[in-house]
PDB file of N, CA and C in Angstrom:
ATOM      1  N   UNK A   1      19.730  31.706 -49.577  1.00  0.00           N
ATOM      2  CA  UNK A   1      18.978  32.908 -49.270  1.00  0.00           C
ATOM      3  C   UNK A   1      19.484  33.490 -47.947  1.00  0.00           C
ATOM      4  N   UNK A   2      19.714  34.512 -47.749  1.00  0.00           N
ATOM      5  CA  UNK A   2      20.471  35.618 -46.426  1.00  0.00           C
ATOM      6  C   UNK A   2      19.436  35.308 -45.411  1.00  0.00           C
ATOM      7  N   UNK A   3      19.520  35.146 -44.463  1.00  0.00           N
ATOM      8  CA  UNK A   3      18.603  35.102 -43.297  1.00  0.00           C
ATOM      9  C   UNK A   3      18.881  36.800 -42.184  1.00  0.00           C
ATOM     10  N   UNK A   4      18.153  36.899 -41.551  1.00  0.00           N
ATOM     11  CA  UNK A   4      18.473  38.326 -41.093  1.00  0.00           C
ATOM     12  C   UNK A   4      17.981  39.363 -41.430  1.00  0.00           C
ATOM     13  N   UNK A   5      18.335  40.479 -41.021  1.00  0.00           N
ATOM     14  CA  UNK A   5      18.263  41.723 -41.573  1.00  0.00           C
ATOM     15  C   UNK A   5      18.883  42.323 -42.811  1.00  0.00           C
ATOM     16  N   UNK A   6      18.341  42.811 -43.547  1.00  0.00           N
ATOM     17  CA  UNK A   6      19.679  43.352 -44.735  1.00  0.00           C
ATOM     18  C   UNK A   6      20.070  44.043 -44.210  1.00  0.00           C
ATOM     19  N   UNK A   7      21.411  44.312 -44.600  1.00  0.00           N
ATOM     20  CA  UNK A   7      22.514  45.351 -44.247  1.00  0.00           C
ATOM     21  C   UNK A   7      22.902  45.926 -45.406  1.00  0.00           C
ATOM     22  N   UNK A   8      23.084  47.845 -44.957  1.00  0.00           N
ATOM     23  CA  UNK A   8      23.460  48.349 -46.441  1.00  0.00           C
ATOM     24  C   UNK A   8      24.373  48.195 -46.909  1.00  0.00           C
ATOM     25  N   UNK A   9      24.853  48.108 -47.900  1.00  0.00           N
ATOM     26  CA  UNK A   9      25.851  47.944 -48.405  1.00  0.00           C
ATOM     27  C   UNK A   9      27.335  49.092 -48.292  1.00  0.00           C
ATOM     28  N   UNK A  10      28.026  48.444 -48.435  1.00  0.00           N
ATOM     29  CA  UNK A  10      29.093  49.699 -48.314  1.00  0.00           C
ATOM     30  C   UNK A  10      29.971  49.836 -49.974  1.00  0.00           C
ATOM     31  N   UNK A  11      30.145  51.143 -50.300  1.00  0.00           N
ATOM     32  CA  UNK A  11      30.543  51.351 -51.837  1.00  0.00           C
ATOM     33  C   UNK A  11      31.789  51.585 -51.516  1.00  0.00           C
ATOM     34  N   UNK A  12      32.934  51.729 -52.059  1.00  0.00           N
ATOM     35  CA  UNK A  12      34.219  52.632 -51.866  1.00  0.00           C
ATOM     36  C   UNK A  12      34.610  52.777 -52.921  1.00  0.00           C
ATOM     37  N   UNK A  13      35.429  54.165 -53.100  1.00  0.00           N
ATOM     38  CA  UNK A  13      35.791  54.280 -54.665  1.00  0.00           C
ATOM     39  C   UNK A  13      37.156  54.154 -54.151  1.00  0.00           C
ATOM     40  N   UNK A  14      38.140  54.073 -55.321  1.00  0.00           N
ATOM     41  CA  UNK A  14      39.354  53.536 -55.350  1.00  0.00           C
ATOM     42  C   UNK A  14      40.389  54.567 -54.060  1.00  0.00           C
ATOM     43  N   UNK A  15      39.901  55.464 -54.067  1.00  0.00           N
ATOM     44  CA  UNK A  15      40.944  56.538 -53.169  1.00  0.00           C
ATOM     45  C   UNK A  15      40.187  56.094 -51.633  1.00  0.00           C
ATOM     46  N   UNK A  16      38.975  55.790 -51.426  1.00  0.00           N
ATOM     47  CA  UNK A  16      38.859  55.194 -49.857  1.00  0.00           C
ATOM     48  C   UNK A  16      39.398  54.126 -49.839  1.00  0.00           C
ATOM     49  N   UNK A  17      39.440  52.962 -50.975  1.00  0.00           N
ATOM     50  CA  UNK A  17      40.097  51.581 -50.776  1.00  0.00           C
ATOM     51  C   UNK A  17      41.527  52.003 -50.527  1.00  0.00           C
ATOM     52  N   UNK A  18      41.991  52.767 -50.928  1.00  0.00           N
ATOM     53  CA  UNK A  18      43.472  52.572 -50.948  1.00  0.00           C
ATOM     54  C   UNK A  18      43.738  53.440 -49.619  1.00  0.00           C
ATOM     55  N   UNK A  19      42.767  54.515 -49.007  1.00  0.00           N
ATOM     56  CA  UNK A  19      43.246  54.814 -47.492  1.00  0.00           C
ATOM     57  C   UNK A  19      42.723  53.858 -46.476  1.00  0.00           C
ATOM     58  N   UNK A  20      42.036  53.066 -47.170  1.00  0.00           N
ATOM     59  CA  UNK A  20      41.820  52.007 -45.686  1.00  0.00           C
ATOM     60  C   UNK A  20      42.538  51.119 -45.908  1.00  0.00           C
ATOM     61  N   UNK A  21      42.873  50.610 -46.784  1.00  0.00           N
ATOM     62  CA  UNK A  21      44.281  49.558 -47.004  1.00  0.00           C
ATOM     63  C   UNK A  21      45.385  49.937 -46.511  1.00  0.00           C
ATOM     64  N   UNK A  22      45.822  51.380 -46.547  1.00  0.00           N
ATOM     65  CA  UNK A  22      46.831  51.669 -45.753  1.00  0.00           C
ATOM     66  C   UNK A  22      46.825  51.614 -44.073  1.00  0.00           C
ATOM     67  N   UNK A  23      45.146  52.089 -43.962  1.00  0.00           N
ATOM     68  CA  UNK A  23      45.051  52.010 -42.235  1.00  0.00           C
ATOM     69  C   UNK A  23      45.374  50.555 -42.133  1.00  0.00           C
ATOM     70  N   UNK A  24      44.431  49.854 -42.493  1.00  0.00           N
ATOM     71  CA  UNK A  24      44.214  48.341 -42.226  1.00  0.00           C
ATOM     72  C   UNK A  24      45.667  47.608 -42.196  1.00  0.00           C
ATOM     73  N   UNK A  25      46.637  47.966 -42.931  1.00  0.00           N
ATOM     74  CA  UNK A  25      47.708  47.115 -42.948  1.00  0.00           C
ATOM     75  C   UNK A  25      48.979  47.788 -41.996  1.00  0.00           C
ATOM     76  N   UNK A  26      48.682  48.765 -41.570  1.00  0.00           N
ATOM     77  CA  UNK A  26      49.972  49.447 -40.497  1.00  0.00           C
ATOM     78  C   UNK A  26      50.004  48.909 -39.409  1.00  0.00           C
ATOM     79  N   UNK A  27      51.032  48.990 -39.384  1.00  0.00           N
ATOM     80  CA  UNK A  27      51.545  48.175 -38.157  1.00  0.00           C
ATOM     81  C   UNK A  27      52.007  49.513 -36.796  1.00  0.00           C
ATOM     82  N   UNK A  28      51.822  50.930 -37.287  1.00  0.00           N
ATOM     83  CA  UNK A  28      52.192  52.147 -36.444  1.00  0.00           C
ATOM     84  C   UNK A  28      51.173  52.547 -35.789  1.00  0.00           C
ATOM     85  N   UNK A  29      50.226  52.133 -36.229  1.00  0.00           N
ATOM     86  CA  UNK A  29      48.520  53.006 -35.984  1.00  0.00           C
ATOM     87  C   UNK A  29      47.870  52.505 -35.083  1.00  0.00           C
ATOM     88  N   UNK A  30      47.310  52.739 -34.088  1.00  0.00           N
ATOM     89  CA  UNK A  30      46.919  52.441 -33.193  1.00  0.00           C
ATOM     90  C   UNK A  30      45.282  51.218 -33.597  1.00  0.00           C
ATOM     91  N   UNK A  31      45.643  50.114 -32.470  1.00  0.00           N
ATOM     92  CA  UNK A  31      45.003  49.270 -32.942  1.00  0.00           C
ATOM     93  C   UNK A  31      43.995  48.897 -33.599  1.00  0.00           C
ATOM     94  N   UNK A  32      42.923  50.237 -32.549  1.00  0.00           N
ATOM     95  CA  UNK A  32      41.521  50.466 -32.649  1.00  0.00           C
ATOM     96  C   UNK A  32      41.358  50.664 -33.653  1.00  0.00           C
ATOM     97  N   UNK A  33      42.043  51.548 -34.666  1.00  0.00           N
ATOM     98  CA  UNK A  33      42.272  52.992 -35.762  1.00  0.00           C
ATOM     99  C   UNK A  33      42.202  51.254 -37.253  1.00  0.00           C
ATOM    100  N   UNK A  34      43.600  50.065 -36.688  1.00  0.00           N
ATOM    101  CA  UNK A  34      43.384  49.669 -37.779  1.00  0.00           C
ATOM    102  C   UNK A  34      42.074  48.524 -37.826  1.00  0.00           C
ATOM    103  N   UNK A  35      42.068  47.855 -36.840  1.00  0.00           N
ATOM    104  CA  UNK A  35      40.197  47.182 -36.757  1.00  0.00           C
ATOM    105  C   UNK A  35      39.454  48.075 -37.330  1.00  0.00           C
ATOM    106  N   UNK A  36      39.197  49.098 -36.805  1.00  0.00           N
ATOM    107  CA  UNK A  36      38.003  49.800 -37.622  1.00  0.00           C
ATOM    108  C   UNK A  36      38.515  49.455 -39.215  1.00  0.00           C
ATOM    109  N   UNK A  37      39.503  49.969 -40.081  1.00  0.00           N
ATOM    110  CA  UNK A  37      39.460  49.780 -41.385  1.00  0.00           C
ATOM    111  C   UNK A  37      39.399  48.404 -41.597  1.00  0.00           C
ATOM    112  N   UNK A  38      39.700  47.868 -40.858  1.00  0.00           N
ATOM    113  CA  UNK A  38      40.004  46.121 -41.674  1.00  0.00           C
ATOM    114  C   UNK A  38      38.352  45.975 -41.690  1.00  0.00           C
ATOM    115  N   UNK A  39      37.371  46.313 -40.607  1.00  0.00           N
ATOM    116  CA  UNK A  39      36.214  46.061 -40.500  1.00  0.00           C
ATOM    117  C   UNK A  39      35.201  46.376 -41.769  1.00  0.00           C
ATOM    118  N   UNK A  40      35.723  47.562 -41.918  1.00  0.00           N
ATOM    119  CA  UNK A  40      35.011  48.494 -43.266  1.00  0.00           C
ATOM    120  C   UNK A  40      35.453  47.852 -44.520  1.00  0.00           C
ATOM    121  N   UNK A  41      36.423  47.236 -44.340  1.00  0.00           N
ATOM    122  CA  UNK A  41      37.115  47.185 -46.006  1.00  0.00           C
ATOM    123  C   UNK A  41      36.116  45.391 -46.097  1.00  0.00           C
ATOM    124  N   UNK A  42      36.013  44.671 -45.252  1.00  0.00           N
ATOM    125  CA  UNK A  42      35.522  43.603 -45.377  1.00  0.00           C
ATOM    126  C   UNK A  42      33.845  43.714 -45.589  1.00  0.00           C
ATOM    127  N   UNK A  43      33.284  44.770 -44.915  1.00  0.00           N
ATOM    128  CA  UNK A  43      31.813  44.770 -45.299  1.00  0.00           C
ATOM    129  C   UNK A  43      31.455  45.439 -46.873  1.00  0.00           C
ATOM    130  N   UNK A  44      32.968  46.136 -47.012  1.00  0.00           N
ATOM    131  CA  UNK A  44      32.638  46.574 -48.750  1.00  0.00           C
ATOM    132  C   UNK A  44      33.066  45.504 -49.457  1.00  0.00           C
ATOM    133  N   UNK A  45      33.551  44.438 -49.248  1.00  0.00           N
ATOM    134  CA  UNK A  45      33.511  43.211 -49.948  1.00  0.00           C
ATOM    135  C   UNK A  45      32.460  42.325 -50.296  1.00  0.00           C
ATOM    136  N   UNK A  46      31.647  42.858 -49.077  1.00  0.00           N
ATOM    137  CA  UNK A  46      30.101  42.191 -49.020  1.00  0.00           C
ATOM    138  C   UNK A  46      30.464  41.016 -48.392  1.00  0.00           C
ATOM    139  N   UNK A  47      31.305  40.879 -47.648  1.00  0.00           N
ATOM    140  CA  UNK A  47      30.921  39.797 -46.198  1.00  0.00           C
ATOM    141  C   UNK A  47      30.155  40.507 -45.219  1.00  0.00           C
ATOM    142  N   UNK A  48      28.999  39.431 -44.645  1.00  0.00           N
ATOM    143  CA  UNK A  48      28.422  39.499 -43.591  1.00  0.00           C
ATOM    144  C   UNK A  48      28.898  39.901 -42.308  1.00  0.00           C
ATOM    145  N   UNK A  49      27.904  40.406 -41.302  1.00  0.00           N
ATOM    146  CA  UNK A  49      28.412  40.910 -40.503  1.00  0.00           C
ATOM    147  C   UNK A  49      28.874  39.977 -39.730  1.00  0.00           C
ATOM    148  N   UNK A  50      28.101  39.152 -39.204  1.00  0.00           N
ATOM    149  CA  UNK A  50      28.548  37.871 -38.616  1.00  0.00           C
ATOM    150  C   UNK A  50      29.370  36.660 -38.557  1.00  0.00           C
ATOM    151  N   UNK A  51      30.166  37.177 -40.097  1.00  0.00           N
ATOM    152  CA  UNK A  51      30.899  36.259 -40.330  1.00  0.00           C
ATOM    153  C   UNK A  51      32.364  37.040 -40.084  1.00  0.00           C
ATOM    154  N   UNK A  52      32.266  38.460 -40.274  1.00  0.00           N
ATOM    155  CA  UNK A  52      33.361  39.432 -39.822  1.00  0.00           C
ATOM    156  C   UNK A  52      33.741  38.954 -38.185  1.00  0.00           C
ATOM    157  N   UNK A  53      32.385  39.510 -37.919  1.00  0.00           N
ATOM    158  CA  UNK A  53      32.634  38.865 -36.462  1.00  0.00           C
ATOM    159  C   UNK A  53      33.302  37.647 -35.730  1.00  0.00           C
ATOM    160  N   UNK A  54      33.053  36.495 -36.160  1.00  0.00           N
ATOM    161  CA  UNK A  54      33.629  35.879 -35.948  1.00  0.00           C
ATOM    162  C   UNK A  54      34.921  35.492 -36.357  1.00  0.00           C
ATOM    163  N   UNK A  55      35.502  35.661 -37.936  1.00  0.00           N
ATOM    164  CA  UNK A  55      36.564  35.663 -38.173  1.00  0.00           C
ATOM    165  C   UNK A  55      37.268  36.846 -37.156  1.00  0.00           C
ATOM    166  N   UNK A  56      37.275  37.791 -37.052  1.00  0.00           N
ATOM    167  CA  UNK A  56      38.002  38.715 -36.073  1.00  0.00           C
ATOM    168  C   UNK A  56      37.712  38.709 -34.808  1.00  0.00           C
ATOM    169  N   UNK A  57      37.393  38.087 -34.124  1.00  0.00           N
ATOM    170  CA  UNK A  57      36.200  37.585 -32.737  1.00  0.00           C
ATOM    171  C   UNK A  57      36.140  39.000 -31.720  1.00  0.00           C
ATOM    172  N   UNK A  58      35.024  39.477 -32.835  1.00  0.00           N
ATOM    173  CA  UNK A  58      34.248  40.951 -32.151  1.00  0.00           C
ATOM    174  C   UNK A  58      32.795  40.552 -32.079  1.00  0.00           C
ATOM    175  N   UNK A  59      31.695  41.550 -31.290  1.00  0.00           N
ATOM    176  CA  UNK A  59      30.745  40.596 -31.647  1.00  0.00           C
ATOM    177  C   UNK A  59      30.249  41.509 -32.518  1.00  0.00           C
ATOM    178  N   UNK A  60      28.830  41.046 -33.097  1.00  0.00           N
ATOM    179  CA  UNK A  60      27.915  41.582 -33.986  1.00  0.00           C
ATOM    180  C   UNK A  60      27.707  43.006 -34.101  1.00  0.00           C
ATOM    181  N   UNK A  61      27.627  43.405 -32.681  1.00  0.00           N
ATOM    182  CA  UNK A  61      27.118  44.745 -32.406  1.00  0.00           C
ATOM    183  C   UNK A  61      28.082  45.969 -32.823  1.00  0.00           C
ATOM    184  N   UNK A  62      29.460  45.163 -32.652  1.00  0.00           N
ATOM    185  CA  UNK A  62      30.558  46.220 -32.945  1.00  0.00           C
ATOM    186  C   UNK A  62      30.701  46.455 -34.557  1.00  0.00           C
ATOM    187  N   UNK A  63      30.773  45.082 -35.376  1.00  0.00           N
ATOM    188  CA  UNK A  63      30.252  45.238 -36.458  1.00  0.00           C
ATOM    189  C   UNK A  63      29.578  46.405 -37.141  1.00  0.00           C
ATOM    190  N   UNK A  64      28.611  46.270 -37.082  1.00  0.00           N
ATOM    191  CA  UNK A  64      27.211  46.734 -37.479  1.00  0.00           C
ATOM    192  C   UNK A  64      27.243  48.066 -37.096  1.00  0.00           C
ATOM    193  N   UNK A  65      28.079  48.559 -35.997  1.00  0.00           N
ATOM    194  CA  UNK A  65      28.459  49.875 -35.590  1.00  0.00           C
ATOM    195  C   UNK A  65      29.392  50.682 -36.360  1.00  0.00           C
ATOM    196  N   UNK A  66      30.558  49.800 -36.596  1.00  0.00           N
ATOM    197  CA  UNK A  66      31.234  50.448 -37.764  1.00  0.00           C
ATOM    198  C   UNK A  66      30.149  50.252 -39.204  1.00  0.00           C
ATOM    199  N   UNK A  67      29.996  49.459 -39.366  1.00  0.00           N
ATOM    200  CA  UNK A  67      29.514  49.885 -40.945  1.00  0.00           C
ATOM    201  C   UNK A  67      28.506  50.744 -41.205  1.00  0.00           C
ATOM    202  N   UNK A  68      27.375  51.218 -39.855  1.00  0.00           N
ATOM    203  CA  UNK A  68      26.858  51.770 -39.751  1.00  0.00           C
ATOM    204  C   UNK A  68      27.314  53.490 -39.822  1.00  0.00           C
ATOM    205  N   UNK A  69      28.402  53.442 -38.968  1.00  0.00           N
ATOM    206  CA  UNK A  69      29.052  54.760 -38.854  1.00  0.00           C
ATOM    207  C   UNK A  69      29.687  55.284 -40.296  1.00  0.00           C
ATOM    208  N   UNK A  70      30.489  54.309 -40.856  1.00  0.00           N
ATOM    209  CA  UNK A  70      31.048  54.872 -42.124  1.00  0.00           C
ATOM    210  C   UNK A  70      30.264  55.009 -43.378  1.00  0.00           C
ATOM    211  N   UNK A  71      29.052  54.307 -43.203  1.00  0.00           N
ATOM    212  CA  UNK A  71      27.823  54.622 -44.189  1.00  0.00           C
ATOM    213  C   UNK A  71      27.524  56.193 -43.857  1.00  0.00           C
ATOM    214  N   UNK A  72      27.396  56.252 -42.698  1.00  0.00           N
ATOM    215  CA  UNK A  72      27.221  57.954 -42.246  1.00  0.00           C
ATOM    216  C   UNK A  72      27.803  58.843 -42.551  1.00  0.00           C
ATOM    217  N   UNK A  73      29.194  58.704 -41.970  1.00  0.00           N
ATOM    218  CA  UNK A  73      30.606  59.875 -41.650  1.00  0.00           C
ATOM    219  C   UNK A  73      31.694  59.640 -42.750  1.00  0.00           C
ATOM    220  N   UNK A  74      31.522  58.304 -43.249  1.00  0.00           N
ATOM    221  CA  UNK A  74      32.433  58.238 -44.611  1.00  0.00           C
ATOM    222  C   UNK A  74      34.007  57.671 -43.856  1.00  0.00           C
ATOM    223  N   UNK A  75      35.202  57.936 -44.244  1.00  0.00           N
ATOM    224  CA  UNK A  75      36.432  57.555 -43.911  1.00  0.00           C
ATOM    225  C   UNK A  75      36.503  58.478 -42.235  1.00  0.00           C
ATOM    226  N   UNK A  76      35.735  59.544 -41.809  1.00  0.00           N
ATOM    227  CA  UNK A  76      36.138  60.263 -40.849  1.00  0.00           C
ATOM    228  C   UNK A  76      35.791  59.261 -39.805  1.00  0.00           C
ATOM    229  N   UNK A  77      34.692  58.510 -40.324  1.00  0.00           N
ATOM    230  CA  UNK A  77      34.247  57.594 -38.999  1.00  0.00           C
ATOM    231  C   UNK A  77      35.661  56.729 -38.907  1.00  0.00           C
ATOM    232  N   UNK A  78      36.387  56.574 -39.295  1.00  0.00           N
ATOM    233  CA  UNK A  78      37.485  55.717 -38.609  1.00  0.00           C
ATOM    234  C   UNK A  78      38.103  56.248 -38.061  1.00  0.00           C
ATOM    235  N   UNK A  79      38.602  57.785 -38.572  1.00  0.00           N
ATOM    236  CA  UNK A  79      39.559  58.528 -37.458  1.00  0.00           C
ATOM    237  C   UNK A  79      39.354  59.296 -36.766  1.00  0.00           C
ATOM    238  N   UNK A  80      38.019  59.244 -36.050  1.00  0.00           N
ATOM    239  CA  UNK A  80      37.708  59.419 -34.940  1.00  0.00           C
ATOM    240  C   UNK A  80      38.439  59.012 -33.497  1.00  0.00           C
ATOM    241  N   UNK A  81      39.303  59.680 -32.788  1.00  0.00           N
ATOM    242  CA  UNK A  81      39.454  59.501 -31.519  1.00  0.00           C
ATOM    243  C   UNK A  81      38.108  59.008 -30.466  1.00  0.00           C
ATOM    244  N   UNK A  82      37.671  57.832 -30.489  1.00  0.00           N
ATOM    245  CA  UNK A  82      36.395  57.269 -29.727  1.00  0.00           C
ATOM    246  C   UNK A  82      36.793  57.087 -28.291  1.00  0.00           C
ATOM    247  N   UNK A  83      37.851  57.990 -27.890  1.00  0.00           N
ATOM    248  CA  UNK A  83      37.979  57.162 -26.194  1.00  0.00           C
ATOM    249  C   UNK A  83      36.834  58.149 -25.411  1.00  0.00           C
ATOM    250  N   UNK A  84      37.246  57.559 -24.390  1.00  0.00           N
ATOM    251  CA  UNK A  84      35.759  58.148 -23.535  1.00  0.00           C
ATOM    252  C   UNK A  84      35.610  59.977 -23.426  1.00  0.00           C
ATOM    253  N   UNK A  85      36.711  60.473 -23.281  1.00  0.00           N
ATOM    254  CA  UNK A  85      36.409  61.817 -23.154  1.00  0.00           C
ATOM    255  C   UNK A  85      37.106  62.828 -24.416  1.00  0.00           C
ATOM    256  N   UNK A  86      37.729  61.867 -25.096  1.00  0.00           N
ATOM    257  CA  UNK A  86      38.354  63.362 -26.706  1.00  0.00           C
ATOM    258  C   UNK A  86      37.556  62.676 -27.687  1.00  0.00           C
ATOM    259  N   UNK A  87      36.740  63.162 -28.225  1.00  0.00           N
ATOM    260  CA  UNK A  87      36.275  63.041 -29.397  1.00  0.00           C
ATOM    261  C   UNK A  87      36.249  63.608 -30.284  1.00  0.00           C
ATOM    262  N   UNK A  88      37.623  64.389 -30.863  1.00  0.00           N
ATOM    263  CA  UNK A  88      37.847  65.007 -31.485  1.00  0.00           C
ATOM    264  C   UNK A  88      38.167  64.251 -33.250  1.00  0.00           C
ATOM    265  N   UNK A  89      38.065  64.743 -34.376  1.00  0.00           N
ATOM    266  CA  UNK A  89      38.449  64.260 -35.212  1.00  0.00           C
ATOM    267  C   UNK A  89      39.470  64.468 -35.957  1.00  0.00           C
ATOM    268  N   UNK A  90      40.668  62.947 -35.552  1.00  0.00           N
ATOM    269  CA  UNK A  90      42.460  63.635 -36.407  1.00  0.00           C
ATOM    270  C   UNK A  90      42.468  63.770 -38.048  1.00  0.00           C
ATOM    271  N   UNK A  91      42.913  64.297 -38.275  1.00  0.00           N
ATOM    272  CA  UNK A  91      43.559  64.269 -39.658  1.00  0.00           C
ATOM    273  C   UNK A  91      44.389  62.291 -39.844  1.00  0.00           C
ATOM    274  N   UNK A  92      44.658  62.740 -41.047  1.00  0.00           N
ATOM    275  CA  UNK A  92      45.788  61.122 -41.358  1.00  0.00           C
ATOM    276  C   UNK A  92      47.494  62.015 -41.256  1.00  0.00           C
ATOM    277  N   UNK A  93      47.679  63.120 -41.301  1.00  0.00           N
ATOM    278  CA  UNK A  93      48.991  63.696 -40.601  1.00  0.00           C
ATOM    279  C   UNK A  93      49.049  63.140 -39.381  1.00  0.00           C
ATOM    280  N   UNK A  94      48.200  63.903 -38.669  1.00  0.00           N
ATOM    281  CA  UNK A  94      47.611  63.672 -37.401  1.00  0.00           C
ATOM    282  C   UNK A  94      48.328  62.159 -36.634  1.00  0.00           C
ATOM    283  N   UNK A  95      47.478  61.606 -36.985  1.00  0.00           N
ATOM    284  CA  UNK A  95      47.705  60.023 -36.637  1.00  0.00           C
ATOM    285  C   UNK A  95      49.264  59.008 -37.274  1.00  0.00           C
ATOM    286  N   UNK A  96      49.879  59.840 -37.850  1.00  0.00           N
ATOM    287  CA  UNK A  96      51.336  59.137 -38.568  1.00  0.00           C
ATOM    288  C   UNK A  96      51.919  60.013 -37.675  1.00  0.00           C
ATOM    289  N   UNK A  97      51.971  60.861 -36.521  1.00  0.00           N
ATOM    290  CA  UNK A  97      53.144  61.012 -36.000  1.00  0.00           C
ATOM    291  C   UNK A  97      53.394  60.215 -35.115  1.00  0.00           C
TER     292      UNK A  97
END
């Protein structure tokens, strides 16, 4: 039995799996850009947050932030520029140059 809070679930249809598989596995993309997808693609697997966490040793909170966000914003929540002062949102052109 799950102990905790439930967490919503995350759905993806085949065209988000296959753009976060591409984020998640580049090796060009800036780091942040591919954590966030590896993060997302594992909570639509239906692993726990806490167990994300620790396999990738982030804590909980960061977790729960992404899956929270892309339940919201969808794939844009990953390519979000999150640094402290551009918060602008790139394209996937954008981010492959």
């Amino acid at each position: 039995m799950p102990r905790g809070r439930p967490v919503a679930p995350i759905v993806l249809n085949e065209d988000e799996r296959v753009q976060l598989l591409s984020l998640a596995n580049s090796r060009a993309l800036p780091h942040g850009l591919v954590r966030r997808a590896q993060i997302v693609l594992a909570c639509a697997d239906g692993e726990a947050n806490s167990s994300i966490a620790r396999r990738m040793k982030l804590s909980n909170a960061t977790v729960g932030k992404w899956r929270r966000r892309y339940r919201q914003l969808g794939i844009e929540a990953c390519m979000r520029n999150c640094g402290p002062v551009d918060r602008e949102v790139l394209t996937m052109s954008e981010w492959r140059r």
